[in-house]
PDB file of N, CA and C in Angstrom:
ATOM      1  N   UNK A   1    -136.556  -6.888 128.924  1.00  0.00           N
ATOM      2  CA  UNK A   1    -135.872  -5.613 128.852  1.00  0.00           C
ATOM      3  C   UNK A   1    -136.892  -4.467 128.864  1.00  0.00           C
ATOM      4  N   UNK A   2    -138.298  -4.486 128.364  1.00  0.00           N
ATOM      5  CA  UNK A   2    -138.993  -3.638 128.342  1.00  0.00           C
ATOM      6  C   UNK A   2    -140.042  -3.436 129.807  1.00  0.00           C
ATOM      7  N   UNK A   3    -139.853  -4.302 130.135  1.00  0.00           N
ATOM      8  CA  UNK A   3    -140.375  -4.206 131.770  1.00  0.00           C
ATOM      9  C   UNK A   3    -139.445  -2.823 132.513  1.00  0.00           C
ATOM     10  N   UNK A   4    -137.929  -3.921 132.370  1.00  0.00           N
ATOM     11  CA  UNK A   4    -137.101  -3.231 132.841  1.00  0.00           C
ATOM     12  C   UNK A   4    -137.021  -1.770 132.592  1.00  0.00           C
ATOM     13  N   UNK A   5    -137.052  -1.862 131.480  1.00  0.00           N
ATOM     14  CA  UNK A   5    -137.409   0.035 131.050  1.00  0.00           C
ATOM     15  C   UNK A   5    -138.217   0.653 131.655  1.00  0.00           C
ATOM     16  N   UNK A   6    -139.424  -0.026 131.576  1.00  0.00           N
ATOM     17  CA  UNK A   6    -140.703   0.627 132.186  1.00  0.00           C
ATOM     18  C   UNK A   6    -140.879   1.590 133.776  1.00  0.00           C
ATOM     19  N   UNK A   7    -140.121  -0.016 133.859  1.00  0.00           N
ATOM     20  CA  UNK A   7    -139.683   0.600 135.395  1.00  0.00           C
ATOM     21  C   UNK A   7    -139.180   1.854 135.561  1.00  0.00           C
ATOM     22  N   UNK A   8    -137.731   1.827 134.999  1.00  0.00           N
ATOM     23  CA  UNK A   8    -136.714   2.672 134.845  1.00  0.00           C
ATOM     24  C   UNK A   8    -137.531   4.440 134.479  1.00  0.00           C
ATOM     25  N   UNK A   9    -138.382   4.869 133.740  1.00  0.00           N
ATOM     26  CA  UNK A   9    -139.094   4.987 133.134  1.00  0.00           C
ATOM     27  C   UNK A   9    -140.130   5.531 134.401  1.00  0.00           C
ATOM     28  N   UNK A  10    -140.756   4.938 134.454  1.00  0.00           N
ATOM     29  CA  UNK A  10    -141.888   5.412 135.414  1.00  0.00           C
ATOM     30  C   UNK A  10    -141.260   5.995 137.309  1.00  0.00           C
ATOM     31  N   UNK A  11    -139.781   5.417 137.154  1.00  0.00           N
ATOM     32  CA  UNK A  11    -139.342   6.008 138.364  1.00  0.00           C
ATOM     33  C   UNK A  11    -139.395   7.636 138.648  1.00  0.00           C
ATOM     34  N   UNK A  12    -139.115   7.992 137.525  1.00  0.00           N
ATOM     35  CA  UNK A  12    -139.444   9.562 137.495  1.00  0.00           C
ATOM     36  C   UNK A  12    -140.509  10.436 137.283  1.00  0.00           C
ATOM     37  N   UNK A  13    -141.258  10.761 137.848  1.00  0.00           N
ATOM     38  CA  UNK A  13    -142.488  11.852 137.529  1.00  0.00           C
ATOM     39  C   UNK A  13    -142.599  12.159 136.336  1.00  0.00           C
ATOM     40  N   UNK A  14    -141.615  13.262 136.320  1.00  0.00           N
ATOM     41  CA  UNK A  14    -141.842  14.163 134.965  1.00  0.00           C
ATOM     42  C   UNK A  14    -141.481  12.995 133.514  1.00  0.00           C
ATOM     43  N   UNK A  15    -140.423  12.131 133.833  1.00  0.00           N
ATOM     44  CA  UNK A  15    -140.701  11.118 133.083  1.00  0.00           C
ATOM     45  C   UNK A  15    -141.786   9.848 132.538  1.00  0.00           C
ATOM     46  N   UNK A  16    -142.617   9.969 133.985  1.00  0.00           N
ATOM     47  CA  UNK A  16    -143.487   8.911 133.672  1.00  0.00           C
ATOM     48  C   UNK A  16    -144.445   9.450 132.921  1.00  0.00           C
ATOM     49  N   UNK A  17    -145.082  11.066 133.272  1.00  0.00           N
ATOM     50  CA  UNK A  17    -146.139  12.042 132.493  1.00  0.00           C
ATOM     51  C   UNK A  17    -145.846  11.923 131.048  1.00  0.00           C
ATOM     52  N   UNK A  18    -144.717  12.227 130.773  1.00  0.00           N
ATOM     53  CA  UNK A  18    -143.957  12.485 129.329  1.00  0.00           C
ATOM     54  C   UNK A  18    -144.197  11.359 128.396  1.00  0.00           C
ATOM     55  N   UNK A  19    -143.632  10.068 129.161  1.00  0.00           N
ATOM     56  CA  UNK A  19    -144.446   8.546 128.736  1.00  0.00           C
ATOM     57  C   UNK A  19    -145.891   8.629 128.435  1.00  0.00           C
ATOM     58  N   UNK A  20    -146.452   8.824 129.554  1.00  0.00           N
ATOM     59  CA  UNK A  20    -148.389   8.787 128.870  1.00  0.00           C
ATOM     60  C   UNK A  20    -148.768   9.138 128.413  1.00  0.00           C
ATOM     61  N   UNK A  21    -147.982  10.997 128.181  1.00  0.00           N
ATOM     62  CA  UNK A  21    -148.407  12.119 127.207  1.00  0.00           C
ATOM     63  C   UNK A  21    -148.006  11.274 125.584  1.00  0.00           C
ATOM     64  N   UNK A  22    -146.849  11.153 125.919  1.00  0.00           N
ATOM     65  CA  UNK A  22    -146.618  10.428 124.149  1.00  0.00           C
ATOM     66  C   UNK A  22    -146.689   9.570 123.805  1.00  0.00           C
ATOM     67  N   UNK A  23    -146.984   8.575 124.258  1.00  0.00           N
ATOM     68  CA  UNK A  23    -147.537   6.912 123.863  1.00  0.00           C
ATOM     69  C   UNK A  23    -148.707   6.595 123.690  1.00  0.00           C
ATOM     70  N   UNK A  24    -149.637   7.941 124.307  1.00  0.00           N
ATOM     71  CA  UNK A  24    -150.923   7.663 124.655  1.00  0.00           C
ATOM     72  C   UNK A  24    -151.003   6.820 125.729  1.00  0.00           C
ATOM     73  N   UNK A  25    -150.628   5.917 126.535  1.00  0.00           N
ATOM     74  CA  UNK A  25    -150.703   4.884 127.571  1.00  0.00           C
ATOM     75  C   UNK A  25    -151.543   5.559 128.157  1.00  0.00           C
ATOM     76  N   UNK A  26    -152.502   4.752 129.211  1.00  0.00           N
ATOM     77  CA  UNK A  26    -153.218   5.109 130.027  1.00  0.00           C
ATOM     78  C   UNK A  26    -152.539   4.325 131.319  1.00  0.00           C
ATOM     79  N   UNK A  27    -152.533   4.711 132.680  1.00  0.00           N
ATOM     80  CA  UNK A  27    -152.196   3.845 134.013  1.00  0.00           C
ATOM     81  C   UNK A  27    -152.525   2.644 134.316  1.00  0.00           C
ATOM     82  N   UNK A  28    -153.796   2.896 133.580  1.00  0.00           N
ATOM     83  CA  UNK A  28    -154.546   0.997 133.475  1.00  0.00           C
ATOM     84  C   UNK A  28    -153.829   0.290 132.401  1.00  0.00           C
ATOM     85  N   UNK A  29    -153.763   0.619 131.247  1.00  0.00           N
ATOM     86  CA  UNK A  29    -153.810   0.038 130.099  1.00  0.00           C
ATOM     87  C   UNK A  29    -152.401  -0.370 130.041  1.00  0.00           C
ATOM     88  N   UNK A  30    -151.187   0.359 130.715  1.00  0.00           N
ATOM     89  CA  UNK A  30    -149.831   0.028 131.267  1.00  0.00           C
ATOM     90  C   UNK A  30    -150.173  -1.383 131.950  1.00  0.00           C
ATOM     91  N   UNK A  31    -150.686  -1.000 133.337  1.00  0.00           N
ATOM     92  CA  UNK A  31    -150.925  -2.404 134.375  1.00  0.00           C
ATOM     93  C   UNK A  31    -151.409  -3.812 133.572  1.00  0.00           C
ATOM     94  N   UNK A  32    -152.360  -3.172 132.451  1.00  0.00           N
ATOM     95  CA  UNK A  32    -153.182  -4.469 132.012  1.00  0.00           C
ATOM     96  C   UNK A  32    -152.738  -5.065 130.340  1.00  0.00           C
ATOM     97  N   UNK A  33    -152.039  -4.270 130.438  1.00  0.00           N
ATOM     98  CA  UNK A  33    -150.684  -4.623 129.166  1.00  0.00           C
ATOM     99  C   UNK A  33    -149.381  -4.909 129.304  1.00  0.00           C
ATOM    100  N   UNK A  34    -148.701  -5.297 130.371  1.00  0.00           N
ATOM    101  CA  UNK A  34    -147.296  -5.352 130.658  1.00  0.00           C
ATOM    102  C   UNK A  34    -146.809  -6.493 129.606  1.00  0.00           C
ATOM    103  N   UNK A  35    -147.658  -7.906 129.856  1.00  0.00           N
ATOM    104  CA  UNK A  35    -147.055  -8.598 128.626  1.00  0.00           C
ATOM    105  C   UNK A  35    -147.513  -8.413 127.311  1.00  0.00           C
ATOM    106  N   UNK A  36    -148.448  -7.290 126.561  1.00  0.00           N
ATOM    107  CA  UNK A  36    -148.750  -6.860 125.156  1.00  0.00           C
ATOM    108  C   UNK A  36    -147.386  -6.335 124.939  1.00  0.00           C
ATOM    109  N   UNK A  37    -146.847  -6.849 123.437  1.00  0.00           N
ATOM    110  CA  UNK A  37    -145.552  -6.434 122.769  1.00  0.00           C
ATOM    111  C   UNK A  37    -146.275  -5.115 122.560  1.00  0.00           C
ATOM    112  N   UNK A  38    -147.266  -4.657 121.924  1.00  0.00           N
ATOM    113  CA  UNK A  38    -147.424  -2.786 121.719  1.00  0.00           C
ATOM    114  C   UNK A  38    -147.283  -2.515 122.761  1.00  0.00           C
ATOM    115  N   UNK A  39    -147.512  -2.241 123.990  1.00  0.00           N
ATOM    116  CA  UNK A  39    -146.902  -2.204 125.202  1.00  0.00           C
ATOM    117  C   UNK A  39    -145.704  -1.313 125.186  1.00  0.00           C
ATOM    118  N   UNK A  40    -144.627  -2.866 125.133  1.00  0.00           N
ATOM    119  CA  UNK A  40    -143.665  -2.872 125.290  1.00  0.00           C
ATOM    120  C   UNK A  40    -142.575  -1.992 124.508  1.00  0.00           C
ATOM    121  N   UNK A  41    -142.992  -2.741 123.297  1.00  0.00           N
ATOM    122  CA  UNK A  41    -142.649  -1.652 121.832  1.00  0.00           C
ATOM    123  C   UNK A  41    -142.820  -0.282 122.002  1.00  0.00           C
ATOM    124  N   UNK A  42    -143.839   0.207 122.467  1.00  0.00           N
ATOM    125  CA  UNK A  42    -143.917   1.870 122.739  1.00  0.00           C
ATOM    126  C   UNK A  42    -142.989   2.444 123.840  1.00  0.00           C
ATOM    127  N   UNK A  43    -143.336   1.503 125.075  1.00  0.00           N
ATOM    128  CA  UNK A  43    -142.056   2.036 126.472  1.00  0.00           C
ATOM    129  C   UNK A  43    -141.009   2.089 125.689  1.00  0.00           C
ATOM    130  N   UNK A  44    -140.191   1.106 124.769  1.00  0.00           N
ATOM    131  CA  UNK A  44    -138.563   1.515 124.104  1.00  0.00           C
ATOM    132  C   UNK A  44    -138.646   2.344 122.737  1.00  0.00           C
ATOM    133  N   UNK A  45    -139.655   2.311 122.235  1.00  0.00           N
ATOM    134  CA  UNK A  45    -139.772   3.330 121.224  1.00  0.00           C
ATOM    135  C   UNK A  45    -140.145   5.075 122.068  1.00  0.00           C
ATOM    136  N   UNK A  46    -140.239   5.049 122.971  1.00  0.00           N
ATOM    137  CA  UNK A  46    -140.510   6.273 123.766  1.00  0.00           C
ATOM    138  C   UNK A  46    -139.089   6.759 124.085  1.00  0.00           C
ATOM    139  N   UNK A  47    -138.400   5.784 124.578  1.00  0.00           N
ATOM    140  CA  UNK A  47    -137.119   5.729 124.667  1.00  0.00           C
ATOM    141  C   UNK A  47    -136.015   5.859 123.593  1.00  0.00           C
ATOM    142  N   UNK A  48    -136.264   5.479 122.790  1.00  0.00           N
ATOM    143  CA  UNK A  48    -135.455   5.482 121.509  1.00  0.00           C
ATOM    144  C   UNK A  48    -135.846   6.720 120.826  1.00  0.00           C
ATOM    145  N   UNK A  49    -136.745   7.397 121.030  1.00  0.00           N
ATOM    146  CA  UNK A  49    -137.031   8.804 120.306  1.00  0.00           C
ATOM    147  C   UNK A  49    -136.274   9.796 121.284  1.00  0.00           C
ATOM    148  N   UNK A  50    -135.773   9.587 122.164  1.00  0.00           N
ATOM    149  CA  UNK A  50    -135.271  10.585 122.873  1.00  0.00           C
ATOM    150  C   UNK A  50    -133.657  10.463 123.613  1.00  0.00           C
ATOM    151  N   UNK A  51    -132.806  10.656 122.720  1.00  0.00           N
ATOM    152  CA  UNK A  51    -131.574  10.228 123.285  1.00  0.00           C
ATOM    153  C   UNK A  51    -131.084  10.340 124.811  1.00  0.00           C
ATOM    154  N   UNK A  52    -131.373  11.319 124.832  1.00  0.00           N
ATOM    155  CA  UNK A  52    -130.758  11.703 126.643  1.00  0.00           C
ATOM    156  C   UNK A  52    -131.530  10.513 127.553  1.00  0.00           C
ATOM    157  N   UNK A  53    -132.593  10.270 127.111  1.00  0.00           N
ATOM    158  CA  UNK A  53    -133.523   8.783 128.292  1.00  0.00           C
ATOM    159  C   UNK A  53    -132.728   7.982 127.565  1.00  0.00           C
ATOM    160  N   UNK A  54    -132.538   7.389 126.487  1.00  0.00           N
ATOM    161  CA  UNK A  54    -131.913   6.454 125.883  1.00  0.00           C
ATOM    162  C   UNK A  54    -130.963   6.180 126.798  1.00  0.00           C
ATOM    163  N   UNK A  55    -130.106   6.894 126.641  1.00  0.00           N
ATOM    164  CA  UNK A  55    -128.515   6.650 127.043  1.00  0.00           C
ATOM    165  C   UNK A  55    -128.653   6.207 128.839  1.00  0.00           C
ATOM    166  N   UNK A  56    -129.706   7.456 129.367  1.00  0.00           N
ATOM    167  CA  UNK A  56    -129.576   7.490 130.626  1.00  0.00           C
ATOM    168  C   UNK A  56    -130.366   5.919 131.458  1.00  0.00           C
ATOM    169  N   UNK A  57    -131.106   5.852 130.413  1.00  0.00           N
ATOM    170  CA  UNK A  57    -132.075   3.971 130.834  1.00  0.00           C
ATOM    171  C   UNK A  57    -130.938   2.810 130.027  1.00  0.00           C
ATOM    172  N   UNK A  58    -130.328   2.878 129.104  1.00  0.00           N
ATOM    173  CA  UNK A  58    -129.333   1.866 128.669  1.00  0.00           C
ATOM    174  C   UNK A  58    -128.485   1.524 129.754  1.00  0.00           C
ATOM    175  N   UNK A  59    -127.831   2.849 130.518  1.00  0.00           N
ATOM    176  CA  UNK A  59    -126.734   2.837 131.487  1.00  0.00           C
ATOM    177  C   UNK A  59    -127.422   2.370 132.638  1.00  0.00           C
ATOM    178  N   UNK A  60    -128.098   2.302 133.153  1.00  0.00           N
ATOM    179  CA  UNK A  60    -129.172   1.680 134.680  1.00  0.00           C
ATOM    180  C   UNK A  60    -129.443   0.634 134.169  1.00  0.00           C
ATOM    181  N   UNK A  61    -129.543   0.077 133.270  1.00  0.00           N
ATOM    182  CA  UNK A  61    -130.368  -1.308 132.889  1.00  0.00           C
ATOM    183  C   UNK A  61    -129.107  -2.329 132.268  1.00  0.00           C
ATOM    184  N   UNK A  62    -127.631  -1.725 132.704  1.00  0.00           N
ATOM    185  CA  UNK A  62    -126.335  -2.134 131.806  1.00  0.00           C
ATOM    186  C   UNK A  62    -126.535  -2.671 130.753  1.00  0.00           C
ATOM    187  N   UNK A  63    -127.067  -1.879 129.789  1.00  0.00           N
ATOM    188  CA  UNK A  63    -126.801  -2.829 128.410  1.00  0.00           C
ATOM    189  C   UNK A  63    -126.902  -1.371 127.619  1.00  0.00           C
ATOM    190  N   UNK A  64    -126.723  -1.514 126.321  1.00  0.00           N
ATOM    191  CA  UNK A  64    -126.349  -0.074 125.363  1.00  0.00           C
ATOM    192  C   UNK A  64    -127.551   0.244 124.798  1.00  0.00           C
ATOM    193  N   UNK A  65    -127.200   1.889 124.245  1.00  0.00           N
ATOM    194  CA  UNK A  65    -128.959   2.160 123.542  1.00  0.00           C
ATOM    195  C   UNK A  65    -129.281   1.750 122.136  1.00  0.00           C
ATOM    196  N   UNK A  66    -128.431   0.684 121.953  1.00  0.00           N
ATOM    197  CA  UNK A  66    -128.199   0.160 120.770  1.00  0.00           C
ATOM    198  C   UNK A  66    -129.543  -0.713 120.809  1.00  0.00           C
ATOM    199  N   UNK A  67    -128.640  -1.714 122.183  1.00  0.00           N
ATOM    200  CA  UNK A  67    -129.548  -2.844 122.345  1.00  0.00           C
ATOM    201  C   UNK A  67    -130.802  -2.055 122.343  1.00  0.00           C
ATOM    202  N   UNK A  68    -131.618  -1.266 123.272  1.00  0.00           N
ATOM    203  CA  UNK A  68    -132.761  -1.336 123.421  1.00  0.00           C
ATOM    204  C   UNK A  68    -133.674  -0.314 122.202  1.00  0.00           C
ATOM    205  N   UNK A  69    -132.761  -0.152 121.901  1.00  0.00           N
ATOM    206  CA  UNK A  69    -133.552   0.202 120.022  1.00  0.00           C
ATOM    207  C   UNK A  69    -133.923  -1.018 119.614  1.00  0.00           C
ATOM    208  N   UNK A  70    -132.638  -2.009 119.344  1.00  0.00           N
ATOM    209  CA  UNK A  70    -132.843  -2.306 118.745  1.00  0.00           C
ATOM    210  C   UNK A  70    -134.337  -3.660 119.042  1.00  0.00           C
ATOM    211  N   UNK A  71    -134.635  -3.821 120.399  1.00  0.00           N
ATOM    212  CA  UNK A  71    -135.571  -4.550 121.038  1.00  0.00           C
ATOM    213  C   UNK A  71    -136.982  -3.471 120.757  1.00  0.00           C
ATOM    214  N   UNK A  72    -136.954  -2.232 120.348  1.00  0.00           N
ATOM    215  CA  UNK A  72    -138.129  -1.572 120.436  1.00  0.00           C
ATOM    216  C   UNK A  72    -138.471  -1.851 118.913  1.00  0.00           C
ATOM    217  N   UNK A  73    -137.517  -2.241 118.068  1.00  0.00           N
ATOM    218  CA  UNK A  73    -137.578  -2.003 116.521  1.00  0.00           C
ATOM    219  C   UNK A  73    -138.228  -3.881 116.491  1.00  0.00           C
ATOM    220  N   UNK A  74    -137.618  -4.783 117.049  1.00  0.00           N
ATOM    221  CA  UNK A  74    -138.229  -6.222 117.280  1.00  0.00           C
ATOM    222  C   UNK A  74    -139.548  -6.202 117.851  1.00  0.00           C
ATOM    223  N   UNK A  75    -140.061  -5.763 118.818  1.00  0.00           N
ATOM    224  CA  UNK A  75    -141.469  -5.474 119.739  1.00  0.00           C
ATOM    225  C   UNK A  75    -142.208  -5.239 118.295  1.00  0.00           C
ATOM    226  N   UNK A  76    -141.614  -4.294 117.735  1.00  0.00           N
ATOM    227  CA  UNK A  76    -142.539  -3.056 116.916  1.00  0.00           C
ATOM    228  C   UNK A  76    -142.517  -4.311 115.440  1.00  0.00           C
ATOM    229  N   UNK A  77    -142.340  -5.114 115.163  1.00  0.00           N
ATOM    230  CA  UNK A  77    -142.384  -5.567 113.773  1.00  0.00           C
ATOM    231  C   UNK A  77    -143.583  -6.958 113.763  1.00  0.00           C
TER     232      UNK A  77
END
């Protein structure tokens, strides 16, 4: 699911900037972390801090922003 986000996520410019600006991610450290859970945990915790991406990546990825909280809150423990 957090791939899937990622994706979702990096499809947009101003979205993907917004991602690196606040996760800290670097372009490499994305590529060379896809399977690191901090990773992952940050792409849906990036997401989960911001309702309007929430809702709008839950609905493209069909599943609720429930679920992918609640997968950023699992990554993250």
């Amino acid at each position: 699911m957090a791939l899937e986000a990622l994706g979702w996520a990096l499809a947009d410019e101003k979205r993907a900037e917004r991602l690196l600006s606040l996760t800290g991610l670097t372009p490499d450290r994305l590529r060379n972390g896809l399977s690191d859970r901090g990773v992952q945990a940050a792409v849906l915790e990036f997401l989960a801090n911001h309702e309007p991406d929430l809702v709008l990546a839950a609905d493209a990825l069909n599943t609720t922003p429930e679920a992918l909280a609640a997968a950023a809150r699992e990554l993250a423990a």
